[in-house]
PDB file of N, CA and C in Angstrom:
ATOM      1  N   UNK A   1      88.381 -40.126 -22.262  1.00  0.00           N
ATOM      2  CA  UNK A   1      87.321 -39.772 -23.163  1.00  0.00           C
ATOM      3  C   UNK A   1      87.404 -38.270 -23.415  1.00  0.00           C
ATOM      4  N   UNK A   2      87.688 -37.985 -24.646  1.00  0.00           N
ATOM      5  CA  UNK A   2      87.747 -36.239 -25.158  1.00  0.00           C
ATOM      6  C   UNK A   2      86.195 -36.260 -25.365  1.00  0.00           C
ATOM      7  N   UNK A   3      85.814 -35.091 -24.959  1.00  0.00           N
ATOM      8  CA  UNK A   3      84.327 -34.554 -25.157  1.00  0.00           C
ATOM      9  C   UNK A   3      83.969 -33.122 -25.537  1.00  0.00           C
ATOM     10  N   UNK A   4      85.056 -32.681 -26.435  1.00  0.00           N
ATOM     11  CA  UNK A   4      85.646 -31.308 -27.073  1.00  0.00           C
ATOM     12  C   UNK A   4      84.512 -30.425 -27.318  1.00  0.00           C
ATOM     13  N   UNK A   5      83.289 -31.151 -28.075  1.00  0.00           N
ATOM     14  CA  UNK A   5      81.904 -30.407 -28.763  1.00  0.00           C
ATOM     15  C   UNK A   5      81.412 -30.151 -27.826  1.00  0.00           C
ATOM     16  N   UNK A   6      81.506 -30.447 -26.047  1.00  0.00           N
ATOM     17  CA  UNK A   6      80.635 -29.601 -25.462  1.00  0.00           C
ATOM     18  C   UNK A   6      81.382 -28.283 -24.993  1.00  0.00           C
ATOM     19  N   UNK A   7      82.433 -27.958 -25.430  1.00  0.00           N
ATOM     20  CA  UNK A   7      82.769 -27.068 -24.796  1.00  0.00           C
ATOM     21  C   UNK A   7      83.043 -25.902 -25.795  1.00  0.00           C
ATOM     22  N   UNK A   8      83.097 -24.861 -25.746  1.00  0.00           N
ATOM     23  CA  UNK A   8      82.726 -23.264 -26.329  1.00  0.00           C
ATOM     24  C   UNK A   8      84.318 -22.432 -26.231  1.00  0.00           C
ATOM     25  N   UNK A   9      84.899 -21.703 -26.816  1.00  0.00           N
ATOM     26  CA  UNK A   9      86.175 -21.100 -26.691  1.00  0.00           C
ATOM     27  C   UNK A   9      85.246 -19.559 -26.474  1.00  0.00           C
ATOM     28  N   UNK A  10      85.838 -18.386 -25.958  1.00  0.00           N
ATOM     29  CA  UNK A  10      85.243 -17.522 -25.726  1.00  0.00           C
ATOM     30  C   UNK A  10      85.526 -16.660 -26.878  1.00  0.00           C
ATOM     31  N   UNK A  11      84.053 -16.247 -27.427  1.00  0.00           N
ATOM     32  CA  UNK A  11      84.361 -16.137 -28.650  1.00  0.00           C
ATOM     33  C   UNK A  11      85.150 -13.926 -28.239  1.00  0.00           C
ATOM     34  N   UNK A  12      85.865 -13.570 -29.561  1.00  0.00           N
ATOM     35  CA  UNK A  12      86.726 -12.308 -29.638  1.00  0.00           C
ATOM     36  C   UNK A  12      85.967 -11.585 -29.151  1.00  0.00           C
ATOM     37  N   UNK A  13      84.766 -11.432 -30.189  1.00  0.00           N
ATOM     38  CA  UNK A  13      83.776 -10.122 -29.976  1.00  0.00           C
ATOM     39  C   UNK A  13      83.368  -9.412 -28.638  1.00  0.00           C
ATOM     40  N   UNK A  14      83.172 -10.449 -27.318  1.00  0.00           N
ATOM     41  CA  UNK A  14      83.247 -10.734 -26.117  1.00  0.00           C
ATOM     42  C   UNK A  14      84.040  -9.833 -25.497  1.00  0.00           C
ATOM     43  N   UNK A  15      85.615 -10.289 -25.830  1.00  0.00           N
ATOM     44  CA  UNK A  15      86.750  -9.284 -25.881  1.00  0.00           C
ATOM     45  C   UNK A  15      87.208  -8.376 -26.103  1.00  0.00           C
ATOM     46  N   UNK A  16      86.037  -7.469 -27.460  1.00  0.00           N
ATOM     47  CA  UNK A  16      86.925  -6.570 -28.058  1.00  0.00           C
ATOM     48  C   UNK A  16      85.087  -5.380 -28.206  1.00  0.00           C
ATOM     49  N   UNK A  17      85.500  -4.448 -27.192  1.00  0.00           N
ATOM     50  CA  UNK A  17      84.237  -3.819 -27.557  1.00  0.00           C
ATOM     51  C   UNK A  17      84.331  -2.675 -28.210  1.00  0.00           C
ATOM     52  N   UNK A  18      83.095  -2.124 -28.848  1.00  0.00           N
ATOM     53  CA  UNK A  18      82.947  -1.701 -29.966  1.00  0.00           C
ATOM     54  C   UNK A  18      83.061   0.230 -29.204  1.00  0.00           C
ATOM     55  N   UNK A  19      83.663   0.945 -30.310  1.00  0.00           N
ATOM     56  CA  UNK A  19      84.216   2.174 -29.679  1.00  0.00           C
ATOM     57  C   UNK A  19      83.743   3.364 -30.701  1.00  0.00           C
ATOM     58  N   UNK A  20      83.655   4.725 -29.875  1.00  0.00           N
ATOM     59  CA  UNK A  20      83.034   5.955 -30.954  1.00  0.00           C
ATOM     60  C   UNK A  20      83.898   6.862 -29.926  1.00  0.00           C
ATOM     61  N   UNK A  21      84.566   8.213 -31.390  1.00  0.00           N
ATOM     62  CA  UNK A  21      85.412   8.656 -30.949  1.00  0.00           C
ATOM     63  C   UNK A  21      86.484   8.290 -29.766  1.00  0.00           C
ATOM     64  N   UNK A  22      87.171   7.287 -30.145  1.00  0.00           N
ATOM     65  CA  UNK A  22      87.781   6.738 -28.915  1.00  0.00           C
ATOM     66  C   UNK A  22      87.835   6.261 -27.859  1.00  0.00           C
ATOM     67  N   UNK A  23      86.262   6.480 -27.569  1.00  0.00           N
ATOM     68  CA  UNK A  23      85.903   5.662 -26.343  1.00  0.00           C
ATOM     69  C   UNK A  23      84.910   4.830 -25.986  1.00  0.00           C
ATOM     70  N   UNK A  24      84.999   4.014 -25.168  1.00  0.00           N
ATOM     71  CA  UNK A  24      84.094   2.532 -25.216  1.00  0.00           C
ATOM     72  C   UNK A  24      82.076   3.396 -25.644  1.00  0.00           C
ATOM     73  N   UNK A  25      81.396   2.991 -26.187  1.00  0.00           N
ATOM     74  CA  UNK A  25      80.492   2.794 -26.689  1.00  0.00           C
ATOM     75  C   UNK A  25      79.391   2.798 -25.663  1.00  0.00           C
ATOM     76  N   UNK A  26      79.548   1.562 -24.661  1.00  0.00           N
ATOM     77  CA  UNK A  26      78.556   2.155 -23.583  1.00  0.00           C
ATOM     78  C   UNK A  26      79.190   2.990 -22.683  1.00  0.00           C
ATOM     79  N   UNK A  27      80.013   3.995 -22.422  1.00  0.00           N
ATOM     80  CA  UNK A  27      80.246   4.879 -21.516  1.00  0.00           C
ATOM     81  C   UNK A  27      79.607   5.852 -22.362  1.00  0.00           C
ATOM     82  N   UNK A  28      80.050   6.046 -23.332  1.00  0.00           N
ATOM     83  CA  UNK A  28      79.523   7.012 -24.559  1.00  0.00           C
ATOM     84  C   UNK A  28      78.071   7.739 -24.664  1.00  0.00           C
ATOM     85  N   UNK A  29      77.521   6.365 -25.298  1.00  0.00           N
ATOM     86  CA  UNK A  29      76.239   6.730 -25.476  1.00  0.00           C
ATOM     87  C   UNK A  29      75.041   6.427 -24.700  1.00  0.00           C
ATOM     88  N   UNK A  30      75.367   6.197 -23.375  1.00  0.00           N
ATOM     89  CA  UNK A  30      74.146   6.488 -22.449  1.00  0.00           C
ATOM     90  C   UNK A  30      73.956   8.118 -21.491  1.00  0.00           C
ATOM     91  N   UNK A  31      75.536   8.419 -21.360  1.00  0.00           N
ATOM     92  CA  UNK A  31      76.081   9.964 -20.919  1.00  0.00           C
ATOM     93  C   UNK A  31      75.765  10.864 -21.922  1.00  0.00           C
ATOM     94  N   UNK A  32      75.933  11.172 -23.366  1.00  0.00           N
ATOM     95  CA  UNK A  32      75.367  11.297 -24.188  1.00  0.00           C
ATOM     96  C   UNK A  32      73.983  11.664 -24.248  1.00  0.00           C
ATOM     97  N   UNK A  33      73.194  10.528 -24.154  1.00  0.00           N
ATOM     98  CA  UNK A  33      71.640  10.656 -24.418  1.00  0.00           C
ATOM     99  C   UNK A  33      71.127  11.666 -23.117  1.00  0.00           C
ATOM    100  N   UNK A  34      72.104  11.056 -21.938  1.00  0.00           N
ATOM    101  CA  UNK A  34      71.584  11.765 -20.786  1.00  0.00           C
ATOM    102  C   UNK A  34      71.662  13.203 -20.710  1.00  0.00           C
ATOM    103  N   UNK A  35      72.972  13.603 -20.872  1.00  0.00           N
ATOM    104  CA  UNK A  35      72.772  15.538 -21.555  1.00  0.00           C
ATOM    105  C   UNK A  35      72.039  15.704 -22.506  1.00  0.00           C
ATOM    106  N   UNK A  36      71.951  15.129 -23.522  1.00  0.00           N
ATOM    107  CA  UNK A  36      70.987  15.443 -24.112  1.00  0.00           C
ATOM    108  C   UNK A  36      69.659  15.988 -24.147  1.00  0.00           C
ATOM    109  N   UNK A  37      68.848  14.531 -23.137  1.00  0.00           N
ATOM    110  CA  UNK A  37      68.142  14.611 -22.609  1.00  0.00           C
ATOM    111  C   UNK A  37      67.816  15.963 -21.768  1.00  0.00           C
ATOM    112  N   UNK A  38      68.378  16.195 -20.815  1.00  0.00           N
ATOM    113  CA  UNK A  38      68.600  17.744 -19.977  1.00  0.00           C
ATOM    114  C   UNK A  38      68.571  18.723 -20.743  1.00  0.00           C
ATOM    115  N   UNK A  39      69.518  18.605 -22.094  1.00  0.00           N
ATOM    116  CA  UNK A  39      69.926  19.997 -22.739  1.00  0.00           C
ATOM    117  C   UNK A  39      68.451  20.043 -23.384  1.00  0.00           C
ATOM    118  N   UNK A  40      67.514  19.604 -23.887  1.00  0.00           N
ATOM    119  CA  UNK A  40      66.346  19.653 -24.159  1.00  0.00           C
ATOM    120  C   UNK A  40      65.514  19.923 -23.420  1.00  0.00           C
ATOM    121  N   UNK A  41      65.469  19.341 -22.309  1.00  0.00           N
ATOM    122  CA  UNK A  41      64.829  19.885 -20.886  1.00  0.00           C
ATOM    123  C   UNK A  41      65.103  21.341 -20.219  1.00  0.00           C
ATOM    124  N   UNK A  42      66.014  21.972 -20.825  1.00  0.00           N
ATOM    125  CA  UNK A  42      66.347  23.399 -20.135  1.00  0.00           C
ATOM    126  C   UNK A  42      66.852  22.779 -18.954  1.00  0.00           C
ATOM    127  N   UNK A  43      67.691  21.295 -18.395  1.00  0.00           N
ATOM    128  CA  UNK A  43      68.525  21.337 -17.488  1.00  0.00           C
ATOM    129  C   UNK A  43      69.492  21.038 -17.247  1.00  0.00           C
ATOM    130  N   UNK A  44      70.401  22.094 -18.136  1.00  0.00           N
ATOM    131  CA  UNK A  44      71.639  22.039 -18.441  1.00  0.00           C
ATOM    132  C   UNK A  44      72.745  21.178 -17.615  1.00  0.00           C
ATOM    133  N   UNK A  45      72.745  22.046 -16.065  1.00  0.00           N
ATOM    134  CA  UNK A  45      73.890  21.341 -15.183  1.00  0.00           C
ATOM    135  C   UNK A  45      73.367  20.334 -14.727  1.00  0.00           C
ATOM    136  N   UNK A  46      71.827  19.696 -14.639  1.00  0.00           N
ATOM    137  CA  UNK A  46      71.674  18.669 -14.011  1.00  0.00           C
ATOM    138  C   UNK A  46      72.116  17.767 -15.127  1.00  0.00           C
ATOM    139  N   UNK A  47      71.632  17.838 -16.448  1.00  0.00           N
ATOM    140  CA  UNK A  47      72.298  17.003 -17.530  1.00  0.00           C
ATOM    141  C   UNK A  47      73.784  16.630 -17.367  1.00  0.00           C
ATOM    142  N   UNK A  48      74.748  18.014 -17.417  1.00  0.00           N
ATOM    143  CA  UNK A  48      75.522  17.331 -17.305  1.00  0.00           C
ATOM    144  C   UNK A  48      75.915  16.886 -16.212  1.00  0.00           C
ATOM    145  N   UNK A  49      75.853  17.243 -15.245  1.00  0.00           N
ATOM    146  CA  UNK A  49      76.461  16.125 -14.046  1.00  0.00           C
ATOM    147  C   UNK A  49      75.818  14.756 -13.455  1.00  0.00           C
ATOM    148  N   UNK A  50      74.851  14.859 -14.314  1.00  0.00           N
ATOM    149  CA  UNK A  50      73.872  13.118 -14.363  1.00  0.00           C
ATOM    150  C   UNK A  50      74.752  12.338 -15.137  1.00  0.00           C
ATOM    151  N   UNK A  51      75.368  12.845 -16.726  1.00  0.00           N
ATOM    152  CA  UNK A  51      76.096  12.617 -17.147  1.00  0.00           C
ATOM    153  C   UNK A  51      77.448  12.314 -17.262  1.00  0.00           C
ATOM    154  N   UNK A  52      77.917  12.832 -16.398  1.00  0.00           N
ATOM    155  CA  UNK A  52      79.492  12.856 -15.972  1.00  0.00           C
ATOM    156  C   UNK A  52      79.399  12.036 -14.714  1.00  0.00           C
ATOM    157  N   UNK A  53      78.243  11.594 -14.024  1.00  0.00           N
ATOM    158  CA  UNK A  53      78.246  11.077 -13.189  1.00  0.00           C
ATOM    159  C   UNK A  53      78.245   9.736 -13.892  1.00  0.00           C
ATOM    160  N   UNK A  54      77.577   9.040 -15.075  1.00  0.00           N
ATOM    161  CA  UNK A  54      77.190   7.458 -15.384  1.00  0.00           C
ATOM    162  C   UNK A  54      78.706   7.576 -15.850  1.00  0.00           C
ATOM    163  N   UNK A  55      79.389   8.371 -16.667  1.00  0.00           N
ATOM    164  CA  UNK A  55      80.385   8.040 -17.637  1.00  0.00           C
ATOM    165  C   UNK A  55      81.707   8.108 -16.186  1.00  0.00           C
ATOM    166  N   UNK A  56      81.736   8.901 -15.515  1.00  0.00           N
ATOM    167  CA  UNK A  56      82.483   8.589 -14.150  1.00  0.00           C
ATOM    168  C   UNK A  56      82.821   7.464 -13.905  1.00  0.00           C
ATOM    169  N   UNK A  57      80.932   7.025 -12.879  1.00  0.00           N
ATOM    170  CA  UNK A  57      80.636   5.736 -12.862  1.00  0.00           C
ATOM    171  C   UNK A  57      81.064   4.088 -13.467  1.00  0.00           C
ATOM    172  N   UNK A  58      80.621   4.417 -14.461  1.00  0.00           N
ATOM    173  CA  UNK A  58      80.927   3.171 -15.307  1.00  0.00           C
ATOM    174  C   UNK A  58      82.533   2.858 -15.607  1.00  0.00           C
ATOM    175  N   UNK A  59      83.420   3.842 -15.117  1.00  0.00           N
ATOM    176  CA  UNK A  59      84.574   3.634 -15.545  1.00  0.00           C
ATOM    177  C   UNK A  59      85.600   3.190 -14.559  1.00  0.00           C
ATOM    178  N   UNK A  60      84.572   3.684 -13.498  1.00  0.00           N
ATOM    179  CA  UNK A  60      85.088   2.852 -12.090  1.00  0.00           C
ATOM    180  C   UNK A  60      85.022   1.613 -12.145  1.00  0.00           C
ATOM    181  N   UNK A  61      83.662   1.174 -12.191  1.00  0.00           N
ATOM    182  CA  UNK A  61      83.387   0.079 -12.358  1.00  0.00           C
ATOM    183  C   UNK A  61      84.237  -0.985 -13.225  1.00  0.00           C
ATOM    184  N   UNK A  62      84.602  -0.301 -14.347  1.00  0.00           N
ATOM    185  CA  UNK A  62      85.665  -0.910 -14.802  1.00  0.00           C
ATOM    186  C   UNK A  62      86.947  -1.064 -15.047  1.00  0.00           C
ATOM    187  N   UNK A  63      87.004   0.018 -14.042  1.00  0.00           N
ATOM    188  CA  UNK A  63      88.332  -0.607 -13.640  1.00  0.00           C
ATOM    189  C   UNK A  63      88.782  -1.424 -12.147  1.00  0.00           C
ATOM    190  N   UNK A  64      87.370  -1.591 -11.395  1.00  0.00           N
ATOM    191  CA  UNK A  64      87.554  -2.665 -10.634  1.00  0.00           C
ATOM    192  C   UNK A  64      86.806  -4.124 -11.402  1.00  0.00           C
ATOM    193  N   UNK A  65      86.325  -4.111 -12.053  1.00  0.00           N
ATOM    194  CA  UNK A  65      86.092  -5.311 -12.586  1.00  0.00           C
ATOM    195  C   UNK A  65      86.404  -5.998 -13.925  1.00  0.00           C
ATOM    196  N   UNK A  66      87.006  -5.005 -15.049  1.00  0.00           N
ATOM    197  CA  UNK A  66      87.476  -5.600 -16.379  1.00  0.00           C
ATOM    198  C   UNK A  66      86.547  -4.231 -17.145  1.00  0.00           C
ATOM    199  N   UNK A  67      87.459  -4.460 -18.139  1.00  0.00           N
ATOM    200  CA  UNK A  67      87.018  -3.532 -19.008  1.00  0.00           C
ATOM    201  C   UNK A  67      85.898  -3.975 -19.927  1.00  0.00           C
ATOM    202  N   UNK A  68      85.482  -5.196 -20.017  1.00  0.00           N
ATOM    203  CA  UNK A  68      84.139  -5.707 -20.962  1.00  0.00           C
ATOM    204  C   UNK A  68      83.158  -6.134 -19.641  1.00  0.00           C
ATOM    205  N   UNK A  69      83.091  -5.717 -18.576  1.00  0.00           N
ATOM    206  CA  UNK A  69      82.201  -6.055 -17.451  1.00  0.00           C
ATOM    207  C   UNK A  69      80.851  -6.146 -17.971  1.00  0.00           C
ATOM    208  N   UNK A  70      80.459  -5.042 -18.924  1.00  0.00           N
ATOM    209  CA  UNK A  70      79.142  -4.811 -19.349  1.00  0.00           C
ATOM    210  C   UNK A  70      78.795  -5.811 -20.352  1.00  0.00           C
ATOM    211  N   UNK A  71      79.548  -6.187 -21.044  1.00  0.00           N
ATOM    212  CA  UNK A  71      78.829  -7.031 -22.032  1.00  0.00           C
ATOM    213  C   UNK A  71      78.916  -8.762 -21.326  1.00  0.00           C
ATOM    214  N   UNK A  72      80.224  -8.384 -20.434  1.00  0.00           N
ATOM    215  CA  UNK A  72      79.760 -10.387 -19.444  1.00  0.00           C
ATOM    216  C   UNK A  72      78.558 -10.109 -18.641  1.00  0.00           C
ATOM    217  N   UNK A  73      78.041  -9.321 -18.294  1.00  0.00           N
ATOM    218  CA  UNK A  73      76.795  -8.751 -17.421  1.00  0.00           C
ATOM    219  C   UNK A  73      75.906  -9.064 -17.966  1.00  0.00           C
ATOM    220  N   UNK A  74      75.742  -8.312 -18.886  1.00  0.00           N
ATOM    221  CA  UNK A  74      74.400  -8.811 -20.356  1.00  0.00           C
ATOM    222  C   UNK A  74      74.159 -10.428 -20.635  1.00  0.00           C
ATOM    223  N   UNK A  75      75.530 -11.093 -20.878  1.00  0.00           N
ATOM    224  CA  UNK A  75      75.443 -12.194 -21.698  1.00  0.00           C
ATOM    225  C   UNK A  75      75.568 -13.088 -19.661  1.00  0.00           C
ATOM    226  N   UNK A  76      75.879 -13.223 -19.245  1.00  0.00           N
ATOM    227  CA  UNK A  76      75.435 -13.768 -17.704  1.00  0.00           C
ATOM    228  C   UNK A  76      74.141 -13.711 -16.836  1.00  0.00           C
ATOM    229  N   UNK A  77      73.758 -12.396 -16.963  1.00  0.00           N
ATOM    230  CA  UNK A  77      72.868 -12.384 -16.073  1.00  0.00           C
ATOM    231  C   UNK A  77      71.534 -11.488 -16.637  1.00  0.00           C
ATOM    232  N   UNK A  78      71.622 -11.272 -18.192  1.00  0.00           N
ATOM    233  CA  UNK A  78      70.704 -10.744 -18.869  1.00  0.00           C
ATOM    234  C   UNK A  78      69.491 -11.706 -19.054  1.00  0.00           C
ATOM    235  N   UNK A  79      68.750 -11.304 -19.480  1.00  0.00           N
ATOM    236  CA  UNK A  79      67.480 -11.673 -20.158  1.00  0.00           C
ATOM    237  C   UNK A  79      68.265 -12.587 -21.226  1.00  0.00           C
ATOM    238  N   UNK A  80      67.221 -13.913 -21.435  1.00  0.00           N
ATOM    239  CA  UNK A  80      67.622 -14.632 -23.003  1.00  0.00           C
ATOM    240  C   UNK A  80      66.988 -14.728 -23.613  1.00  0.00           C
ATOM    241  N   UNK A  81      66.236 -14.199 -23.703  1.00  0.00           N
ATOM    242  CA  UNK A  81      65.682 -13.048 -24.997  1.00  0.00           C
ATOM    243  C   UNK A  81      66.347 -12.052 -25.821  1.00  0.00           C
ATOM    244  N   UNK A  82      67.066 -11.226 -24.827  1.00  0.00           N
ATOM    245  CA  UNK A  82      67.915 -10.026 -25.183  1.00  0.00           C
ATOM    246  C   UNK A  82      69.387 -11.001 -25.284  1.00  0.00           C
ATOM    247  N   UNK A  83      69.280 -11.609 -24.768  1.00  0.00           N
ATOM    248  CA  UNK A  83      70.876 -12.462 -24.767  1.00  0.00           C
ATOM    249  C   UNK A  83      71.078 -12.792 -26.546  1.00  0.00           C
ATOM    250  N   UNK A  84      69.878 -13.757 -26.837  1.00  0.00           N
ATOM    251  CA  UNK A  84      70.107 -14.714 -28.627  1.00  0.00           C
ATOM    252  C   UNK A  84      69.916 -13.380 -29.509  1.00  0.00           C
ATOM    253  N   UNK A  85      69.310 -11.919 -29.292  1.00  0.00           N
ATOM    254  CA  UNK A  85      69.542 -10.938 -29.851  1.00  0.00           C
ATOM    255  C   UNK A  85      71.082 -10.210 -30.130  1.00  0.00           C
ATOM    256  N   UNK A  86      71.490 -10.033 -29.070  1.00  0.00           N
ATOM    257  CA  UNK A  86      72.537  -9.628 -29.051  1.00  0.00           C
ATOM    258  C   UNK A  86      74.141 -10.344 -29.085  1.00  0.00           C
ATOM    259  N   UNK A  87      73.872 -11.423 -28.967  1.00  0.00           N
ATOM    260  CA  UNK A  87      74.878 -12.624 -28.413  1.00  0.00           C
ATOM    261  C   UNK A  87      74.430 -13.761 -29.872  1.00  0.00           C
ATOM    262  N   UNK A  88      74.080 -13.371 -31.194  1.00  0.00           N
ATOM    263  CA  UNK A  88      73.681 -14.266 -32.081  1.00  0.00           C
ATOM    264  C   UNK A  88      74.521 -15.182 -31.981  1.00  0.00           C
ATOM    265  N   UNK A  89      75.648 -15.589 -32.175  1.00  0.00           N
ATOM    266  CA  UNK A  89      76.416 -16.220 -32.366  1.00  0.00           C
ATOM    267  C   UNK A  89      77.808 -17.541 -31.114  1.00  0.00           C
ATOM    268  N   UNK A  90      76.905 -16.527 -29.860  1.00  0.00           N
ATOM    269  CA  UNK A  90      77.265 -17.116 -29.131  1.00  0.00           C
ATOM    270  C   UNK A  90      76.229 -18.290 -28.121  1.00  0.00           C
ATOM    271  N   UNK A  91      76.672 -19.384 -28.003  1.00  0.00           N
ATOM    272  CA  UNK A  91      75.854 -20.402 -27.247  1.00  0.00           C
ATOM    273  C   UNK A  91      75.072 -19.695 -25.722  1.00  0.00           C
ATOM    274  N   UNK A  92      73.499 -20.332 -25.298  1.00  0.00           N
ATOM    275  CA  UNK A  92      73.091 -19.560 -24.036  1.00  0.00           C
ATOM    276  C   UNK A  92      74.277 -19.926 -22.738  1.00  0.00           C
ATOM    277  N   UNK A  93      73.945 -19.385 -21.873  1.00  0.00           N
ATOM    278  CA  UNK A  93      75.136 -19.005 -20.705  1.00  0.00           C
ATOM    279  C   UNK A  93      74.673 -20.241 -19.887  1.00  0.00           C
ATOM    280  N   UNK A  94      73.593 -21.056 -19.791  1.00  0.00           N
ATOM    281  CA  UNK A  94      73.633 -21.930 -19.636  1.00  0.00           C
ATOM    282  C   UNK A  94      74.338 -23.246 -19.213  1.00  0.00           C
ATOM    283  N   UNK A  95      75.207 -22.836 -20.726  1.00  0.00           N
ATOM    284  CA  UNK A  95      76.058 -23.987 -21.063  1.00  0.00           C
ATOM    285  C   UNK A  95      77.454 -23.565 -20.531  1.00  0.00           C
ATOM    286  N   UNK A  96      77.995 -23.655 -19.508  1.00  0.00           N
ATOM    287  CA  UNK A  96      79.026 -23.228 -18.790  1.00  0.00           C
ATOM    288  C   UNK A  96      80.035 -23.585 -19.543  1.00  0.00           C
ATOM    289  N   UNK A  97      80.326 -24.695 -20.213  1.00  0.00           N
ATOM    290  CA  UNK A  97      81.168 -25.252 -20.305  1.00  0.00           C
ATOM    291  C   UNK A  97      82.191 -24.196 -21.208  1.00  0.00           C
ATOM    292  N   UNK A  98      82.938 -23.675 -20.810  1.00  0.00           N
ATOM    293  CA  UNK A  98      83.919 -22.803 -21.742  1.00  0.00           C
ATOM    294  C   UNK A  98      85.378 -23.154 -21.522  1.00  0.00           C
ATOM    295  N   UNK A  99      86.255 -23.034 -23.002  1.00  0.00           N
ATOM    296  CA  UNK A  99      87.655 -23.233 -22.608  1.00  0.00           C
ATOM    297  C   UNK A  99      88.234 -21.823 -22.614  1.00  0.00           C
ATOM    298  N   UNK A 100      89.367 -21.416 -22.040  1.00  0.00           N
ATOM    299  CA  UNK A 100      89.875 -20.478 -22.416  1.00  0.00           C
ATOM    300  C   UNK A 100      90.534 -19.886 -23.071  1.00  0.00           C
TER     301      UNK A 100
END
């Protein structure tokens, strides 16, 4: 018995994350906001090394766990609320059933 329709191919977008000046998007713009943040605050070096610390961070992280860690994070173990927002197009996580 083939039962093909329950199962989901992982869709690209998943795969392919979205980038500014060359580099991944969430390393970017949360390090970013965070100097920012500081440089407005009059705290310059804490900005940046809060900053250099997430964009550090996060890059460790991915390179022990995959380079789209953050967006299987979101769409796994996020809110599904924020999941059918962001994930329009992809089925809830729910539904395990995926081919590869």
């Amino acid at each position: 018995m083939n039962l093909n329709a329950q199962y989901y191919s992982i869709p690209k977008y998943l795969n392919s994350g979205k980038r500014m000046c060359g580099l991944p998007r969430e390393e970017l713009l949360p390090a970013l906001c965070i100097f920012v943040l500081g440089f407005f605050a009059k705290h310059y070096a804490i900005g940046f090394v809060l900053a250099a610390a997430w964009f550090m961070g996060l890059r460790y992280i991915k390179t022990q766990y995959g380079e789209h860690i953050v967006a299987y994070a979101l769409y796994w173990w996020g809110s599904a609320s924020i999941s059918r927002m962001v994930f329009q197009h992809t089925p809830p996580s729910i539904q395990r059933y995926w081919l590869s």
